[in-house]
PDB file of N, CA and C in Angstrom:
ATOM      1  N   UNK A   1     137.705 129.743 119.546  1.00  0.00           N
ATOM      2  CA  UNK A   1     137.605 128.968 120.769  1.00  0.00           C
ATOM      3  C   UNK A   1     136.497 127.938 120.594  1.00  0.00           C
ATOM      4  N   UNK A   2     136.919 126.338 120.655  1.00  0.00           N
ATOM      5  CA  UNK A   2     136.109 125.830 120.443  1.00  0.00           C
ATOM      6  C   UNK A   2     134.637 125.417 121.758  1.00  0.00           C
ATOM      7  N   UNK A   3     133.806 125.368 122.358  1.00  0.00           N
ATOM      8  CA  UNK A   3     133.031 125.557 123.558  1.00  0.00           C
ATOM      9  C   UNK A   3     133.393 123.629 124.047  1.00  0.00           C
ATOM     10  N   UNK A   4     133.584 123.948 125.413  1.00  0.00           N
ATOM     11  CA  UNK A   4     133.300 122.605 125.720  1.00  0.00           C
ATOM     12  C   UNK A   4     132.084 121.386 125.775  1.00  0.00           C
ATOM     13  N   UNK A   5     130.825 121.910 125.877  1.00  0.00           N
ATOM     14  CA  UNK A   5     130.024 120.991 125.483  1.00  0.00           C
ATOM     15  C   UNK A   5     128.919 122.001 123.959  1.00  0.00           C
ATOM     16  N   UNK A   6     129.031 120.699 123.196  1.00  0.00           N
ATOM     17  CA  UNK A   6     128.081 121.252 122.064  1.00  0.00           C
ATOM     18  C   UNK A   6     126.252 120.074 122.309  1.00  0.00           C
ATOM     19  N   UNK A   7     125.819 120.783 121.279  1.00  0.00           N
ATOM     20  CA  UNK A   7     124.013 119.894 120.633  1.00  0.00           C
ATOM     21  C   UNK A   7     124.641 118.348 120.244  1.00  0.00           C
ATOM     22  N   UNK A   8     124.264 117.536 121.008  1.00  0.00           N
ATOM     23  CA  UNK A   8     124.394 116.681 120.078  1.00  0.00           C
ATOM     24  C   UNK A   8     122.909 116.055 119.138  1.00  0.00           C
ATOM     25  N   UNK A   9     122.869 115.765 118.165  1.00  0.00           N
ATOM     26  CA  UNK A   9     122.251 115.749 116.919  1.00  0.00           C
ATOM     27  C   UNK A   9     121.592 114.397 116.918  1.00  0.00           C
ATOM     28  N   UNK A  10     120.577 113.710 117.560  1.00  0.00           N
ATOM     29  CA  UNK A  10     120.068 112.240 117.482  1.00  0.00           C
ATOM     30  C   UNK A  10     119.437 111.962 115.965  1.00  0.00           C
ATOM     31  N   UNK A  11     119.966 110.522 115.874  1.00  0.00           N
ATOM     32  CA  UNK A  11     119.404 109.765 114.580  1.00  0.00           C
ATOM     33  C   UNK A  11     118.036 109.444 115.159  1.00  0.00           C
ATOM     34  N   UNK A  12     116.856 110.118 114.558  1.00  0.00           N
ATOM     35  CA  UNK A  12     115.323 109.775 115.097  1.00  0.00           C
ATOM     36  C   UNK A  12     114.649 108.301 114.742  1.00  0.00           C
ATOM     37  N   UNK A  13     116.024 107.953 113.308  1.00  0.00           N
ATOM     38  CA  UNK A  13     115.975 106.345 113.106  1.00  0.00           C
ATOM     39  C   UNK A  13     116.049 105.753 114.432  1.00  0.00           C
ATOM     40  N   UNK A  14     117.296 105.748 114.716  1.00  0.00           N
ATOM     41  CA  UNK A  14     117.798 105.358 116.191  1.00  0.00           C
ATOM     42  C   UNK A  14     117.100 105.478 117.603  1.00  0.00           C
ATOM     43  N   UNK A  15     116.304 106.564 117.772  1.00  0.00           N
ATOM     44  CA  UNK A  15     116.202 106.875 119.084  1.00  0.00           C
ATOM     45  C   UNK A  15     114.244 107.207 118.860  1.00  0.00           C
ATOM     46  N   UNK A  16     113.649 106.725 117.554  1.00  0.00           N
ATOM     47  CA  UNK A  16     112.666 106.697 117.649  1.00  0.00           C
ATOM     48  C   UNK A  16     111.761 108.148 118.154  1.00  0.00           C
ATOM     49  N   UNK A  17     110.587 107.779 119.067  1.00  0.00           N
ATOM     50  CA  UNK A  17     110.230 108.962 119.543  1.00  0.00           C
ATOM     51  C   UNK A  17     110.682 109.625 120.943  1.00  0.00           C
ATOM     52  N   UNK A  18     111.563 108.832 121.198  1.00  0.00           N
ATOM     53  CA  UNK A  18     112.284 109.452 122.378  1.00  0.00           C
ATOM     54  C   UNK A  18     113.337 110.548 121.781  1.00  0.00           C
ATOM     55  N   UNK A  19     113.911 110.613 120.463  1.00  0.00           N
ATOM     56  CA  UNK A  19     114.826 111.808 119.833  1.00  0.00           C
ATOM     57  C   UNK A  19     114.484 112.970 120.703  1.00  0.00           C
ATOM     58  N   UNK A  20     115.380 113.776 121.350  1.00  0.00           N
ATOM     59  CA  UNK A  20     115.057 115.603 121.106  1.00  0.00           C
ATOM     60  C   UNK A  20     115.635 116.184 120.676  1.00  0.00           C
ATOM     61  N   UNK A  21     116.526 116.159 120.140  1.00  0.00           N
ATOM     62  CA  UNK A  21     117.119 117.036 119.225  1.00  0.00           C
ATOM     63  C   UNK A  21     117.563 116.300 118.253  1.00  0.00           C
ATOM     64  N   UNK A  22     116.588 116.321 116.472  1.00  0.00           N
ATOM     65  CA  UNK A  22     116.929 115.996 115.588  1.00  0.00           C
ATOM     66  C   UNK A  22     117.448 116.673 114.655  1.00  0.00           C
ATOM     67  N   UNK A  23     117.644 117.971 114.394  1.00  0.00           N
ATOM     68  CA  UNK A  23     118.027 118.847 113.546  1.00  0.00           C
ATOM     69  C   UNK A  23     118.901 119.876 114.041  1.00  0.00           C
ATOM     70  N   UNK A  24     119.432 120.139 113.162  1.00  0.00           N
ATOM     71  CA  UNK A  24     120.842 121.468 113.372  1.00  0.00           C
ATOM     72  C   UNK A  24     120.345 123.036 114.279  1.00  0.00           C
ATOM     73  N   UNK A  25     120.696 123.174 115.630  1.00  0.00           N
ATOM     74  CA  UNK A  25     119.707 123.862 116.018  1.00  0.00           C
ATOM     75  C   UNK A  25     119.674 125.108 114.704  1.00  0.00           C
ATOM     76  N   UNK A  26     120.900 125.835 114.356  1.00  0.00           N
ATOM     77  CA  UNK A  26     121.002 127.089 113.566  1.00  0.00           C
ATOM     78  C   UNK A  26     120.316 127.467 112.586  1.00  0.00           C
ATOM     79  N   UNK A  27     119.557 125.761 111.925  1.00  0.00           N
ATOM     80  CA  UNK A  27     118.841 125.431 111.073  1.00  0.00           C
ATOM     81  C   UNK A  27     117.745 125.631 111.380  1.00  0.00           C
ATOM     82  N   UNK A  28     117.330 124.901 112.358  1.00  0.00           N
ATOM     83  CA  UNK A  28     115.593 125.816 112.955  1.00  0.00           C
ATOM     84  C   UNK A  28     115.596 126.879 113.451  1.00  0.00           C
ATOM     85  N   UNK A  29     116.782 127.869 113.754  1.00  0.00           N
ATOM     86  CA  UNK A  29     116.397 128.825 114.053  1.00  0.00           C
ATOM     87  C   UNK A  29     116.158 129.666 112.884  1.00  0.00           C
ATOM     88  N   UNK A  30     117.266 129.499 112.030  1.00  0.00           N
ATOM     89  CA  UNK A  30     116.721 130.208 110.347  1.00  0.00           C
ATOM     90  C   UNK A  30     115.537 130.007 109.610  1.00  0.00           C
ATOM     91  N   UNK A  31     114.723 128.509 109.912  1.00  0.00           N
ATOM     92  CA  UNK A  31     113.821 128.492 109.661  1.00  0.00           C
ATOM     93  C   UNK A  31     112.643 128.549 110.495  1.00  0.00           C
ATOM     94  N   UNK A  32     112.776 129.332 111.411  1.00  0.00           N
ATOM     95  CA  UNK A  32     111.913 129.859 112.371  1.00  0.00           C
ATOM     96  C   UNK A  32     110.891 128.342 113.164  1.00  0.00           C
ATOM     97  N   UNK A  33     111.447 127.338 113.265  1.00  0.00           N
ATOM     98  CA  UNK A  33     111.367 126.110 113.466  1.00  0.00           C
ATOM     99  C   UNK A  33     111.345 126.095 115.331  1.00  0.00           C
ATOM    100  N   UNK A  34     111.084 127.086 115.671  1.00  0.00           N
ATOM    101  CA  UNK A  34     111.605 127.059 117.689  1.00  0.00           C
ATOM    102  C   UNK A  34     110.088 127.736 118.002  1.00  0.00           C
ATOM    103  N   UNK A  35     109.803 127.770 119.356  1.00  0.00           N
ATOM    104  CA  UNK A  35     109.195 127.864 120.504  1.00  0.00           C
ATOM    105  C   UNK A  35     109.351 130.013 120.787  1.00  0.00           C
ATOM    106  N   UNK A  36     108.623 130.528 120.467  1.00  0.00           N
ATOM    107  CA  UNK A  36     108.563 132.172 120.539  1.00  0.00           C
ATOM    108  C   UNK A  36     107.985 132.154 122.395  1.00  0.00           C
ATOM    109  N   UNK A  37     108.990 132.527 122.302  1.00  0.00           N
ATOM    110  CA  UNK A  37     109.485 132.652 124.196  1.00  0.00           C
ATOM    111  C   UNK A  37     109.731 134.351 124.124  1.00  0.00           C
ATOM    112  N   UNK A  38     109.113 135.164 125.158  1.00  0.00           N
ATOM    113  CA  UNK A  38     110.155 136.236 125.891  1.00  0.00           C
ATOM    114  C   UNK A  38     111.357 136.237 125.844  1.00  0.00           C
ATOM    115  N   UNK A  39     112.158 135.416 126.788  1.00  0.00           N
ATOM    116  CA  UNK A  39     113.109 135.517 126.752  1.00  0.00           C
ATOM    117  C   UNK A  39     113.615 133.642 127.351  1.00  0.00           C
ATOM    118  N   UNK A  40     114.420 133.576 127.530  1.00  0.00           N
ATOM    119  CA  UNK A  40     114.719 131.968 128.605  1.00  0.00           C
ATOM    120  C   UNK A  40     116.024 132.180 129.074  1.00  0.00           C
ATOM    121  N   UNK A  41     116.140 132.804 130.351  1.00  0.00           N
ATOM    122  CA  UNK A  41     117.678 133.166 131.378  1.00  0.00           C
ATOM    123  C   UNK A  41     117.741 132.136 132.382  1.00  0.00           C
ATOM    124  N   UNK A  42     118.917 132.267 132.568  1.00  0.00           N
ATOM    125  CA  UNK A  42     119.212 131.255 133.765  1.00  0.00           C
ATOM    126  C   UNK A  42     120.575 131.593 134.625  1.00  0.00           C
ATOM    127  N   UNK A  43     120.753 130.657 135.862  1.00  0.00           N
ATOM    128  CA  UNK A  43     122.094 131.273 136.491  1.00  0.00           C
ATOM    129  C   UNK A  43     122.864 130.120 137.022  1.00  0.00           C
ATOM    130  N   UNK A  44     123.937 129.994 137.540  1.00  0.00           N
ATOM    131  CA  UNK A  44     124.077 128.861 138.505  1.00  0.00           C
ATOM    132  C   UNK A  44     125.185 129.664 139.294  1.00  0.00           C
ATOM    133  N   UNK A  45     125.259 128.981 140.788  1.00  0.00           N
ATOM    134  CA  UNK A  45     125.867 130.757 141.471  1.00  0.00           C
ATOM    135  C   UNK A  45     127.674 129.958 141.517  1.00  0.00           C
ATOM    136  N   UNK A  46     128.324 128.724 141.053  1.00  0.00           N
ATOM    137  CA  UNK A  46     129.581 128.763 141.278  1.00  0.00           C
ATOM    138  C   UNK A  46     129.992 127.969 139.356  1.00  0.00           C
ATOM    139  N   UNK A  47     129.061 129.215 138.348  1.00  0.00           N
ATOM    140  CA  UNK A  47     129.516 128.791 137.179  1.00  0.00           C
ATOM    141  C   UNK A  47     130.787 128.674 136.592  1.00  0.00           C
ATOM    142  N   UNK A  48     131.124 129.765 136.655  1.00  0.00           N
ATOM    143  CA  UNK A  48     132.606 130.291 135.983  1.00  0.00           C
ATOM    144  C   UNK A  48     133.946 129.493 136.653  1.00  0.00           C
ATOM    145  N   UNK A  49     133.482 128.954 138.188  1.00  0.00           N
ATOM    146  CA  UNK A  49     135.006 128.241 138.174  1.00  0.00           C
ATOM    147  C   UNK A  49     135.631 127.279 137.645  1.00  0.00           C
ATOM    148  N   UNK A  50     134.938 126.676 136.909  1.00  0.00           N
ATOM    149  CA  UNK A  50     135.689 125.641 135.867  1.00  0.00           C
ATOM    150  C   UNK A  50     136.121 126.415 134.855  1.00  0.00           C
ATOM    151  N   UNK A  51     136.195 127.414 134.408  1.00  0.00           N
ATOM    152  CA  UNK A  51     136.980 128.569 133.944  1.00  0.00           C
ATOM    153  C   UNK A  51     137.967 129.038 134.251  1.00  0.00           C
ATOM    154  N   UNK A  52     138.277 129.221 135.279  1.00  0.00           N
ATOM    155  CA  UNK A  52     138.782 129.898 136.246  1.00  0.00           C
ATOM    156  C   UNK A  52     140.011 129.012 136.804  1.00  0.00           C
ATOM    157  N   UNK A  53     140.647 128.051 136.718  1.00  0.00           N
ATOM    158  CA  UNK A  53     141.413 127.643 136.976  1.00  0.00           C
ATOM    159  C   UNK A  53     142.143 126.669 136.245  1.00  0.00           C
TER     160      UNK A  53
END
């Protein structure tokens, strides 16, 4: 199943220091390249109906 929205990947050529996301996230996460958080949850209370129909 492919997900409907993915990372998109900025050229930091391009977008200078405004870039936020320049690298493959899977890639910083293997290289331990992220932010050591607890945890980071979230909700939104009418998510699933664009699912749902």
């Amino acid at each position: 199943v492919d997900p409907p929205f993915k990372p998109t990947i900025e050229n930091q050529r391009t977008a200078g220091n405004r870039a936020f996301l320049t690298k493959c996230t899977l890639s910083k996460y293997r290289s331990g390249e992220f932010n050591r958080v607890p945890y980071i949850t979230g909700f939104t209370e009418k998510e699933t109906i664009a699912y749902a129909g």
